[in-house]
C-alpha atoms as a PDB file:
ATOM      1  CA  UNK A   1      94.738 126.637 108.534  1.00  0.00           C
ATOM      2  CA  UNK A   2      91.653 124.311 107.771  1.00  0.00           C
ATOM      3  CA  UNK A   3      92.252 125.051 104.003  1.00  0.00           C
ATOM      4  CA  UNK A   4      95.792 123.486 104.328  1.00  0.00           C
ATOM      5  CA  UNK A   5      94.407 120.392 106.479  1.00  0.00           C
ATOM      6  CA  UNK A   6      91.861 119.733 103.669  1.00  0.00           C
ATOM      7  CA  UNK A   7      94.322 119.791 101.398  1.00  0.00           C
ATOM      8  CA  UNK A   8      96.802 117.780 103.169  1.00  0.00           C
ATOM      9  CA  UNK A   9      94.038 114.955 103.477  1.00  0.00           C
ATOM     10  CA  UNK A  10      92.990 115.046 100.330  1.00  0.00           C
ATOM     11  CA  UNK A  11      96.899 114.489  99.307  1.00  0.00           C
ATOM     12  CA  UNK A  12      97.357 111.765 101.524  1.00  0.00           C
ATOM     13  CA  UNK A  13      94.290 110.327 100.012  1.00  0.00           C
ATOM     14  CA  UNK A  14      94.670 110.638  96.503  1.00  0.00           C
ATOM     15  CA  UNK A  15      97.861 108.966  97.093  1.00  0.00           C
ATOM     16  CA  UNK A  16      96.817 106.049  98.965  1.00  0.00           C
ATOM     17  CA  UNK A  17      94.161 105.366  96.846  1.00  0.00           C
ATOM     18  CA  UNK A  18      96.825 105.022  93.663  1.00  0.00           C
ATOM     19  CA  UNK A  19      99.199 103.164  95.791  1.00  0.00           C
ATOM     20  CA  UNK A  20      96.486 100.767  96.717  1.00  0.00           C
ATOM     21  CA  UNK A  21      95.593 100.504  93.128  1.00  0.00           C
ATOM     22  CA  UNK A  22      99.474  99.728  91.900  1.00  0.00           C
ATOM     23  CA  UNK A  23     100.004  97.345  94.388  1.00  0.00           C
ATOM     24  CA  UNK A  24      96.277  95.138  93.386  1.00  0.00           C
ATOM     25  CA  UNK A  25      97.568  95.758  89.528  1.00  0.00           C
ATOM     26  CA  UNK A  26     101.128  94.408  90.536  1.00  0.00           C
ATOM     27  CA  UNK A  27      99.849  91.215  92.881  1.00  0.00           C
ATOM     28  CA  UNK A  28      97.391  90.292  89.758  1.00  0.00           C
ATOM     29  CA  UNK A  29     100.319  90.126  87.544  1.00  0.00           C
ATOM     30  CA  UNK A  30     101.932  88.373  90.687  1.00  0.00           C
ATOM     31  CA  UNK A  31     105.125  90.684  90.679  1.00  0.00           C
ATOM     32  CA  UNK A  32     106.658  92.274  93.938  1.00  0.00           C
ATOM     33  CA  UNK A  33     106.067  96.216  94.736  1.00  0.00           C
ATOM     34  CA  UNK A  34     109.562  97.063  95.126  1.00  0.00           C
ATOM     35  CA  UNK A  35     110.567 100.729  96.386  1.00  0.00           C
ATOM     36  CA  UNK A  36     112.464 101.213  93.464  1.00  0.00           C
ATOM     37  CA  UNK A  37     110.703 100.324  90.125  1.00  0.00           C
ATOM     38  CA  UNK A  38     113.471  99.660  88.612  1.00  0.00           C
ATOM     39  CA  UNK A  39     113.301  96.191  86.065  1.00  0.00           C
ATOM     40  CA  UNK A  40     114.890  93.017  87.876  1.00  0.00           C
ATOM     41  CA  UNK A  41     118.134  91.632  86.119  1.00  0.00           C
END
């Protein structure tokens, strides 16, 4: 059961840590972080 916590965390922080990332590339280029990624019209 600690096995699956451990990797749990790590999950949740891997993914943070590239969602964090995204979001400081995206605000440099000064575009929105939409949910969907797709290209505005």
């Amino acid at each position: 059961m600690k096995q699956l916590k451990n990797w749990v965390l790590s999950f949740v922080i891997a993914f943070a840590v590239f969602y964090l990332m995204d979001h400081a590339m995206m605000s440099m280029q000064g575009l929105p972080l939409n949910i969907d990624m797709t290209p505005a019209q």
